[in-house]
N, C-alpha and C. Protein backbone atom coordinates (compact mmCIF):
# COMPACT_ATOMS: atom_id res chain seq x y z
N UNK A 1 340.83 -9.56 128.73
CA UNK A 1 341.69 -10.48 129.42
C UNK A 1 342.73 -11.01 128.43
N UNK A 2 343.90 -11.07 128.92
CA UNK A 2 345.19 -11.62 127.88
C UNK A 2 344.99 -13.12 128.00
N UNK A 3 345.64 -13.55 127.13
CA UNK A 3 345.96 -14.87 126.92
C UNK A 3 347.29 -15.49 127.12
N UNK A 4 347.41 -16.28 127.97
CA UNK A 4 348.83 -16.50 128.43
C UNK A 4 349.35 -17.68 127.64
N UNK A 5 350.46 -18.32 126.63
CA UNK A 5 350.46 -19.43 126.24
C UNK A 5 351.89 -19.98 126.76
N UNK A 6 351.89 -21.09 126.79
CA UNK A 6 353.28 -21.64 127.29
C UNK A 6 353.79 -22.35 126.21
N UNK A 7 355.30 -21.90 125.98
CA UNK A 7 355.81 -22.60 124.74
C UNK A 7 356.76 -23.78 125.28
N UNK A 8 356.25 -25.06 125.02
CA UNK A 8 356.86 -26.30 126.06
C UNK A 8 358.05 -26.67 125.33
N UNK A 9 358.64 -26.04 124.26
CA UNK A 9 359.53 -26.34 123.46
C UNK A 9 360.56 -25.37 123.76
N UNK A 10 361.05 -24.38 124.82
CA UNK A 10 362.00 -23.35 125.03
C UNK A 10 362.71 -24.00 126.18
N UNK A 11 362.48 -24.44 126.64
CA UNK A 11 363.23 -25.85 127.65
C UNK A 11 364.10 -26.70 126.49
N UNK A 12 363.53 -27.55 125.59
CA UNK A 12 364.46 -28.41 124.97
C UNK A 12 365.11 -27.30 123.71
N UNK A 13 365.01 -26.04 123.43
CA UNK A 13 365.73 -25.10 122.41
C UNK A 13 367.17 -24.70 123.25
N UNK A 14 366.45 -24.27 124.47
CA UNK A 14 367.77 -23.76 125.32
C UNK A 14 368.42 -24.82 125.38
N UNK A 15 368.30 -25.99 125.52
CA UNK A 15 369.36 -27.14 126.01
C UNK A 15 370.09 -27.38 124.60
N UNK A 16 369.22 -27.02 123.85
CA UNK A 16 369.75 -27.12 122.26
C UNK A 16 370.83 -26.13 122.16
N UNK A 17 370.85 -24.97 122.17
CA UNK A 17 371.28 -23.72 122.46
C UNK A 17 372.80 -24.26 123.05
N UNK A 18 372.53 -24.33 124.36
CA UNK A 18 374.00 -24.48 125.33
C UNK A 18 374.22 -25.80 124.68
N UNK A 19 374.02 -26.82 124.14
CA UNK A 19 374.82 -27.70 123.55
C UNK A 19 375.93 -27.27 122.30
N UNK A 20 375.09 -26.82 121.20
CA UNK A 20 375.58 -25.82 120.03
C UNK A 20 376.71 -24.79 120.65
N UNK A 21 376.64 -24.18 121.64
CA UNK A 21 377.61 -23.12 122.24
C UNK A 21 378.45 -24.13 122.84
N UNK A 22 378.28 -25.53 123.23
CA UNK A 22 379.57 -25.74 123.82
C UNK A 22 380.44 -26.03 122.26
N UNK A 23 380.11 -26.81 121.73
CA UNK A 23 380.59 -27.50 120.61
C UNK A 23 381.35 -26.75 119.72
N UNK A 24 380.51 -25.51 119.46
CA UNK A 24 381.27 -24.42 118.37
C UNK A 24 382.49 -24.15 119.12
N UNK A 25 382.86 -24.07 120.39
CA UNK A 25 384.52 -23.63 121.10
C UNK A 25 385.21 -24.89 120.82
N UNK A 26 386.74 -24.63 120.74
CA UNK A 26 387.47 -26.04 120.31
C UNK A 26 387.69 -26.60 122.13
N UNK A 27 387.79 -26.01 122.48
CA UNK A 27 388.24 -26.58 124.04
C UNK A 27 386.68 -27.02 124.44
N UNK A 28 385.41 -26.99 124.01
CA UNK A 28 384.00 -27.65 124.74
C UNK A 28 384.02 -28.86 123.82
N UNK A 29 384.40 -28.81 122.26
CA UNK A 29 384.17 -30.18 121.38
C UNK A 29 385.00 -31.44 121.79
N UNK A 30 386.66 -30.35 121.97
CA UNK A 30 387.59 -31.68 122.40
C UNK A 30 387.27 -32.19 123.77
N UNK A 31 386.86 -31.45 124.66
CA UNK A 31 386.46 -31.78 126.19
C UNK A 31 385.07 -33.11 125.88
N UNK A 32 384.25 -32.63 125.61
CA UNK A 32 383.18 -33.14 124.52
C UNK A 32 383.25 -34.66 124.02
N UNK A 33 384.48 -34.67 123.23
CA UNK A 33 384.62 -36.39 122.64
C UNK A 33 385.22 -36.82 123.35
N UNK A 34 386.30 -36.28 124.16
CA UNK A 34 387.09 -37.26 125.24
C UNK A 34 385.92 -37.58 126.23
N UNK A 35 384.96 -37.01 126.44
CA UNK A 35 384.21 -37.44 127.47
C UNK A 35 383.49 -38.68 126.81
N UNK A 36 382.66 -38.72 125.65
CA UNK A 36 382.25 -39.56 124.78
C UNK A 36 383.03 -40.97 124.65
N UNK A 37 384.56 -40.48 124.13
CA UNK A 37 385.64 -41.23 123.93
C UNK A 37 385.83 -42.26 125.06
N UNK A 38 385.95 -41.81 126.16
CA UNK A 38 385.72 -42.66 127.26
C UNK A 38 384.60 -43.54 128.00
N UNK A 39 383.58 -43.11 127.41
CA UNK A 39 382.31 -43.01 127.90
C UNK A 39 381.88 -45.08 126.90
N UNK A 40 382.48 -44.93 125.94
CA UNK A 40 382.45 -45.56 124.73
C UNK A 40 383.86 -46.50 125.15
N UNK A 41 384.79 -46.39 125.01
CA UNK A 41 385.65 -47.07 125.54
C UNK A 41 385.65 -48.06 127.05
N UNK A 42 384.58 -47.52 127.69
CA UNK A 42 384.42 -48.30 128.96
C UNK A 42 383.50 -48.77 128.50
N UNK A 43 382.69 -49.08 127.74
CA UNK A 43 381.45 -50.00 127.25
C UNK A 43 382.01 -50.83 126.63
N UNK A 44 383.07 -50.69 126.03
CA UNK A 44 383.47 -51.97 124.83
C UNK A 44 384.81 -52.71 125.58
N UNK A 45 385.07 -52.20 125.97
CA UNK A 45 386.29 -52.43 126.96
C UNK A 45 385.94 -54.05 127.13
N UNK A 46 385.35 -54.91 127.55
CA UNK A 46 385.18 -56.40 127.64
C UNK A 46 386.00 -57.05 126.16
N UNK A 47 385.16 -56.51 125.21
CA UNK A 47 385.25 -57.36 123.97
C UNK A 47 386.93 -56.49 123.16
N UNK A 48 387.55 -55.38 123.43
CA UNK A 48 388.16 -55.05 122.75
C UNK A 48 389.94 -55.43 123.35
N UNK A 49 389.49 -55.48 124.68
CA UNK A 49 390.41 -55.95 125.83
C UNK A 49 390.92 -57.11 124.96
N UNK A 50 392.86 -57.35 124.77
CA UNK A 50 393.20 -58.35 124.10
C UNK A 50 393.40 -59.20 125.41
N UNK A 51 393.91 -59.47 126.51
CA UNK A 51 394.01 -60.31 127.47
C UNK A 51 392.92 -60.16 128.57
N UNK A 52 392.91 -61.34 129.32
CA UNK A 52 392.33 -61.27 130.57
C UNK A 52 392.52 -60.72 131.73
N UNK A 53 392.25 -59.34 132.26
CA UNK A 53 392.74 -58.41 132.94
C UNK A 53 393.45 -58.93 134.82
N UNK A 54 392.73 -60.28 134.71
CA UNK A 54 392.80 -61.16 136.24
C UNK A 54 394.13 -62.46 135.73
N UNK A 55 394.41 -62.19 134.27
CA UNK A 55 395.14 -63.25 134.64
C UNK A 55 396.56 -63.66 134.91
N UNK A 56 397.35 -64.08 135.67
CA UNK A 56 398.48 -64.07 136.15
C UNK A 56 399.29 -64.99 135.05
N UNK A 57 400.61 -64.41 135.02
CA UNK A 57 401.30 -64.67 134.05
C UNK A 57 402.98 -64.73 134.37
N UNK A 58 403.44 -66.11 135.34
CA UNK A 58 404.62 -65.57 135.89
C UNK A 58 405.74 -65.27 134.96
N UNK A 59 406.10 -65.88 133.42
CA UNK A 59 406.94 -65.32 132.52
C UNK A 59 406.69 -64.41 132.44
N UNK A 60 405.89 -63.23 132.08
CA UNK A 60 405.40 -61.70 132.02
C UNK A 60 405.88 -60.93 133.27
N UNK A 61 406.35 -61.62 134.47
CA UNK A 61 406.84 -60.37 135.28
C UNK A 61 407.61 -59.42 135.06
N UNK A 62 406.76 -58.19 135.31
CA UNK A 62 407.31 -56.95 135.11
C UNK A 62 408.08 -56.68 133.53
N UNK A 63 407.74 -57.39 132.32
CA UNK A 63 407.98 -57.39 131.21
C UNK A 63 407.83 -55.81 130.81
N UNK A 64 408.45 -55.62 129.51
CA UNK A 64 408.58 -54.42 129.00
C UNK A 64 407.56 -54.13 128.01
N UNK A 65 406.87 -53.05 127.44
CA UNK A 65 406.06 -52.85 126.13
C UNK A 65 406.47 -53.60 125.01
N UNK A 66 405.41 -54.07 124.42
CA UNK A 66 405.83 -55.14 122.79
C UNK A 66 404.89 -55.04 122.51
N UNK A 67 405.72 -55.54 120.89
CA UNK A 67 404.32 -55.68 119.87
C UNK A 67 403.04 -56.42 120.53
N UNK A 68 403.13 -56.91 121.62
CA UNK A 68 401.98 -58.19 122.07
C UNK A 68 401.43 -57.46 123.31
N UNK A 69 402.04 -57.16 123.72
CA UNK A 69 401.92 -56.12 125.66
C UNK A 69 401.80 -55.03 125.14
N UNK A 70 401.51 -54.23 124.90
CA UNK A 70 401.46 -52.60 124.85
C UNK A 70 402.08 -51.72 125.58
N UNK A 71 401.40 -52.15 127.03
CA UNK A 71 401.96 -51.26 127.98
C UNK A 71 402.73 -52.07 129.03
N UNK A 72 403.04 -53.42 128.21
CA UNK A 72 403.93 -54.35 129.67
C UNK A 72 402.87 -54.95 130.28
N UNK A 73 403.86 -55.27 131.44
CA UNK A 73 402.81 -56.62 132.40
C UNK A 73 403.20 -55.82 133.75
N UNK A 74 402.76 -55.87 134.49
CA UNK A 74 403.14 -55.48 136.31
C UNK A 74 403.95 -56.74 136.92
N UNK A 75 404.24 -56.48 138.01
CA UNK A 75 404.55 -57.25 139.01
C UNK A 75 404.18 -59.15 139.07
N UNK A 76 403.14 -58.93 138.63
CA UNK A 76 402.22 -60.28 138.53
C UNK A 76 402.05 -60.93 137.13
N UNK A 77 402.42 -60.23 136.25
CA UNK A 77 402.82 -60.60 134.96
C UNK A 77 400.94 -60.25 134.19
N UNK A 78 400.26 -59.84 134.73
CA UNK A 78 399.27 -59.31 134.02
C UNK A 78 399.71 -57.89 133.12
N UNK A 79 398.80 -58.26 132.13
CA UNK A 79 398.90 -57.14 131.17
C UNK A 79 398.28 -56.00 132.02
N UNK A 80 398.94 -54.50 131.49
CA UNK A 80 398.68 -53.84 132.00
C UNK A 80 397.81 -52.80 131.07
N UNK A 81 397.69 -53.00 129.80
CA UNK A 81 396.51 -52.17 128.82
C UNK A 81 395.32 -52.84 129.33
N UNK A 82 394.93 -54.39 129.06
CA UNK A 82 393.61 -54.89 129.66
C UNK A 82 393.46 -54.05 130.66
N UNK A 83 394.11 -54.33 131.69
CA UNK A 83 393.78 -53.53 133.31
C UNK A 83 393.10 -52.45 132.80
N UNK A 84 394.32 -51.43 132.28
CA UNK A 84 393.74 -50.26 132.39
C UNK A 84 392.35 -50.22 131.47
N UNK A 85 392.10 -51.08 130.75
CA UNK A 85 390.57 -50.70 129.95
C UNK A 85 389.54 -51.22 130.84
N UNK A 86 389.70 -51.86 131.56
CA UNK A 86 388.49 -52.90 132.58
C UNK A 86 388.97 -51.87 133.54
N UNK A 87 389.62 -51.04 134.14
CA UNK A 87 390.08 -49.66 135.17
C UNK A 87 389.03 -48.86 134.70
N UNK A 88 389.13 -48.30 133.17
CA UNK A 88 388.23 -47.50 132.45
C UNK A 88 386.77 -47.42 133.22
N UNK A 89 386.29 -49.06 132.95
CA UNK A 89 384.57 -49.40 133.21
C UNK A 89 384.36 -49.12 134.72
N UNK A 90 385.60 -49.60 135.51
CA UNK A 90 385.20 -49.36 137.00
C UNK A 90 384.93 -48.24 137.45
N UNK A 91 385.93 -47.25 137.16
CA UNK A 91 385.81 -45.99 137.07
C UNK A 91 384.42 -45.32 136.71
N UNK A 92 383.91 -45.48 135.56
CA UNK A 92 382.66 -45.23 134.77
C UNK A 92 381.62 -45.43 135.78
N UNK A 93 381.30 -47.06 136.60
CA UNK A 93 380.50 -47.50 137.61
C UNK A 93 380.54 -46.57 138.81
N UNK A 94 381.60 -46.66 139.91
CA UNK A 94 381.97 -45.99 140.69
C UNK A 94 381.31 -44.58 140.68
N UNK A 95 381.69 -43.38 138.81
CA UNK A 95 381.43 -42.94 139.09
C UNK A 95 379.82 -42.46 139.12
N UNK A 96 379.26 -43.47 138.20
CA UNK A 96 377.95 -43.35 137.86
C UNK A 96 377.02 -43.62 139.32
N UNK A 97 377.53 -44.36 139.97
CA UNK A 97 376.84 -44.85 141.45
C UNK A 97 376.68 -44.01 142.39
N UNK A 98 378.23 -43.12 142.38
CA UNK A 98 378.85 -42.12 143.62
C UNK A 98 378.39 -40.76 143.32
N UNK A 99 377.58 -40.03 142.51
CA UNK A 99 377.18 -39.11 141.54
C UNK A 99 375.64 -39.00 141.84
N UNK A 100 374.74 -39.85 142.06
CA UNK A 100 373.42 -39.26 142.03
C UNK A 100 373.52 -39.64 143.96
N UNK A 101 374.29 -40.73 144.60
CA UNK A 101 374.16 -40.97 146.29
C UNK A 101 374.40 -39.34 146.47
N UNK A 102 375.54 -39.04 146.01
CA UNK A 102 375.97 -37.66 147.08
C UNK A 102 375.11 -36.43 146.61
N UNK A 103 374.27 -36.61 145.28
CA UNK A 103 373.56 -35.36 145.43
C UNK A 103 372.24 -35.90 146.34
N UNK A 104 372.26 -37.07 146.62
CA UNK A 104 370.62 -37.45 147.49
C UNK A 104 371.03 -36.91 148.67
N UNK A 105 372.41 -37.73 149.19
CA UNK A 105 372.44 -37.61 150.15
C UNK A 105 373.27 -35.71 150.91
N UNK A 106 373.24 -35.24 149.95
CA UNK A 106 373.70 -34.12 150.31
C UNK A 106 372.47 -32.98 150.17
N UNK A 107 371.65 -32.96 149.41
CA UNK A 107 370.07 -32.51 149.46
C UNK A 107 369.19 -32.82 150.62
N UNK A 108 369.76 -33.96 151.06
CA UNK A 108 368.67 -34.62 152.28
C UNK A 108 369.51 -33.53 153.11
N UNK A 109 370.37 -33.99 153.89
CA UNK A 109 371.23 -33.06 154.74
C UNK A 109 370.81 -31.49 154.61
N UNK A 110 370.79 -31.39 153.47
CA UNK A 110 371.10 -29.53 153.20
C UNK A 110 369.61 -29.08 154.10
N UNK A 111 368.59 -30.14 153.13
CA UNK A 111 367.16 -29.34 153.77
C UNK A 111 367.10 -29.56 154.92
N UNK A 112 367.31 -30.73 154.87
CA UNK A 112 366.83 -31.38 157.13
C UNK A 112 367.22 -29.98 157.99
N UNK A 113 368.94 -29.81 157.89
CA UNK A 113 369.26 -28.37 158.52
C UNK A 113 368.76 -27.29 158.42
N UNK A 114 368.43 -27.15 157.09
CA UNK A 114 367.85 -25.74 156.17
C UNK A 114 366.62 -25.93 157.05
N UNK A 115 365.86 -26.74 157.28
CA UNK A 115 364.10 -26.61 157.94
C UNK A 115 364.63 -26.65 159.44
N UNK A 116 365.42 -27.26 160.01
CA UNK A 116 365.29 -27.35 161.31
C UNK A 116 366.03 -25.78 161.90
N UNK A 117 367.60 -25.83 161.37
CA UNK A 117 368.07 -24.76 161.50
C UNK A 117 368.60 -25.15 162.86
N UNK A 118 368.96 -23.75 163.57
CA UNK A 118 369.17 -23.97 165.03
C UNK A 118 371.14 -24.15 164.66
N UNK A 119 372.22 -24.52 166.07
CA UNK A 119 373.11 -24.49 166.38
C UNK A 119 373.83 -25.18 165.48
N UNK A 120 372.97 -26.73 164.85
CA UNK A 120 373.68 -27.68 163.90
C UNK A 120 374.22 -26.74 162.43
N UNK A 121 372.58 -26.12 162.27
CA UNK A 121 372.42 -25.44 160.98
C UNK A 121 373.72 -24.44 160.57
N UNK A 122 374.22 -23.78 161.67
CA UNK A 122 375.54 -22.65 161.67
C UNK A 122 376.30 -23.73 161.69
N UNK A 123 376.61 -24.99 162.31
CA UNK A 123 377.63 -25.69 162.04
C UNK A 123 378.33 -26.14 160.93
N UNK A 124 377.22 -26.37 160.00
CA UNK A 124 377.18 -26.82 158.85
C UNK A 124 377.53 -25.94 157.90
N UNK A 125 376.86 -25.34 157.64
CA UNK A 125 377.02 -23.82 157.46
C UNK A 125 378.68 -23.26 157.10
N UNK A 126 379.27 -23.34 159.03
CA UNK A 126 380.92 -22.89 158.88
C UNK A 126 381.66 -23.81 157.86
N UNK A 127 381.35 -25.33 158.32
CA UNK A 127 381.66 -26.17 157.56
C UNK A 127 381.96 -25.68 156.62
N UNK A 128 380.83 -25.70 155.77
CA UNK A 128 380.82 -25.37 153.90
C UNK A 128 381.20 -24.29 153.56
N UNK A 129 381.07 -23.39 154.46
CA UNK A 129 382.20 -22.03 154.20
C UNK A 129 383.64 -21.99 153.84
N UNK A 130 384.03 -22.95 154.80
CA UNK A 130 385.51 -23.16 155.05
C UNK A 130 385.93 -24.19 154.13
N UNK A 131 385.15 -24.76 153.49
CA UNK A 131 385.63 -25.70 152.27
C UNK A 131 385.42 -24.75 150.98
N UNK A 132 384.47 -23.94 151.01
CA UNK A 132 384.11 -23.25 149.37
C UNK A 132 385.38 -22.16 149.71
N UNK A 133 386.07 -21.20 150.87
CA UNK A 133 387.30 -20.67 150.81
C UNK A 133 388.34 -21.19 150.32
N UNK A 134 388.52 -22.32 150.45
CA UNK A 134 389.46 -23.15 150.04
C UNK A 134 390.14 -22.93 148.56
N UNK A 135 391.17 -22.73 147.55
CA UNK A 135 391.05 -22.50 146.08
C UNK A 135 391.00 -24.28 146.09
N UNK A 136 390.53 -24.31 144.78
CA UNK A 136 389.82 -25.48 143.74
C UNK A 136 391.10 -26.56 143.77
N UNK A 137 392.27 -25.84 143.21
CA UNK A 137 393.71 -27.19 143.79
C UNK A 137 393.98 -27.46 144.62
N UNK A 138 394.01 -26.70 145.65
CA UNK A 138 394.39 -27.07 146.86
C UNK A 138 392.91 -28.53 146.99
N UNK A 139 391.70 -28.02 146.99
CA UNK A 139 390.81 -29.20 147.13
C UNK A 139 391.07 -30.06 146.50
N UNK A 140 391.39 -30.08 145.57
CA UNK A 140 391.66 -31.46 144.52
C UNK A 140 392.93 -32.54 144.91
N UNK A 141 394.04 -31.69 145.46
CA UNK A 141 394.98 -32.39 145.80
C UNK A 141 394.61 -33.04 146.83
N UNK A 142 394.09 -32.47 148.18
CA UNK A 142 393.51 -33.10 149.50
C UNK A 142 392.52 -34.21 149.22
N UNK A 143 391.59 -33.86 148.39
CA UNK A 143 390.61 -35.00 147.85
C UNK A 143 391.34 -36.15 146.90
């Protein structure tokens, strides 16, 4: 009789593996830290933020970039670098929230049909056909 052994360490080598393979390409490292870069930037974003992203400022309307504003003020005389770094974190939330709902809620869906099947099941079905035909820009722009 053979002996079968399981090596519980070829799960975390491979992940090791495809990490190392992204990194060694220059387009997976730079993709890589900007993701980091941001990732890090929306965490500190509170404390690094020089103004208060809510606060109204009627001399600052619609002001220009300066040594003090970076990127100007809007309409409302808020700075518009704060914004965009407290934009950063929302973004980050949003997407961290909207990311595990739609794989629940799109797994629930898939099987419910997948087990029941029947008239809905082809509906669904055409559906997702007619969106995966679609090319990738064209989706992106519509979305």
């Amino acid at each position: 009789m053979a002996v079968i052994t399981h090596d519980s360490t070829a799960s975390g080598s491979r992940a090791i593996g495809v990490f190392k393979d992204l990194v060694s390409r220059p387009s997976g490292a730079i993709g890589l830290f900007l993701v980091i870069f941001h990732i890090v930037l929306a965490l500190v974003s509170p404390f690094i933020a020089p103004f208060d992203y809510k606060l109204q400022n009627s001399a600052l309307m619609l002001s220009q970039p300066d040594a003090v504003h970076w990127l100007g003020a809007d309409h409302l005389g808020r700075d518009v670098f704060s914004r965009t770094l407290m934009g950063g974190r929302e973004a980050l939330l949003v997407t961290g929230v909207a990311t595990p709902l739609a794989v629940i809620w799109g797994g629930f869906v898939g099987i419910l049909f997948g087990l029941v099947g029947g008239r809905l099941d082809e509906v669904l079905m055409r559906v997702v056909d007619a969106f995966l035909s679609l090319p990738w820009i064209l989706k992106m722009l519509v979305l």
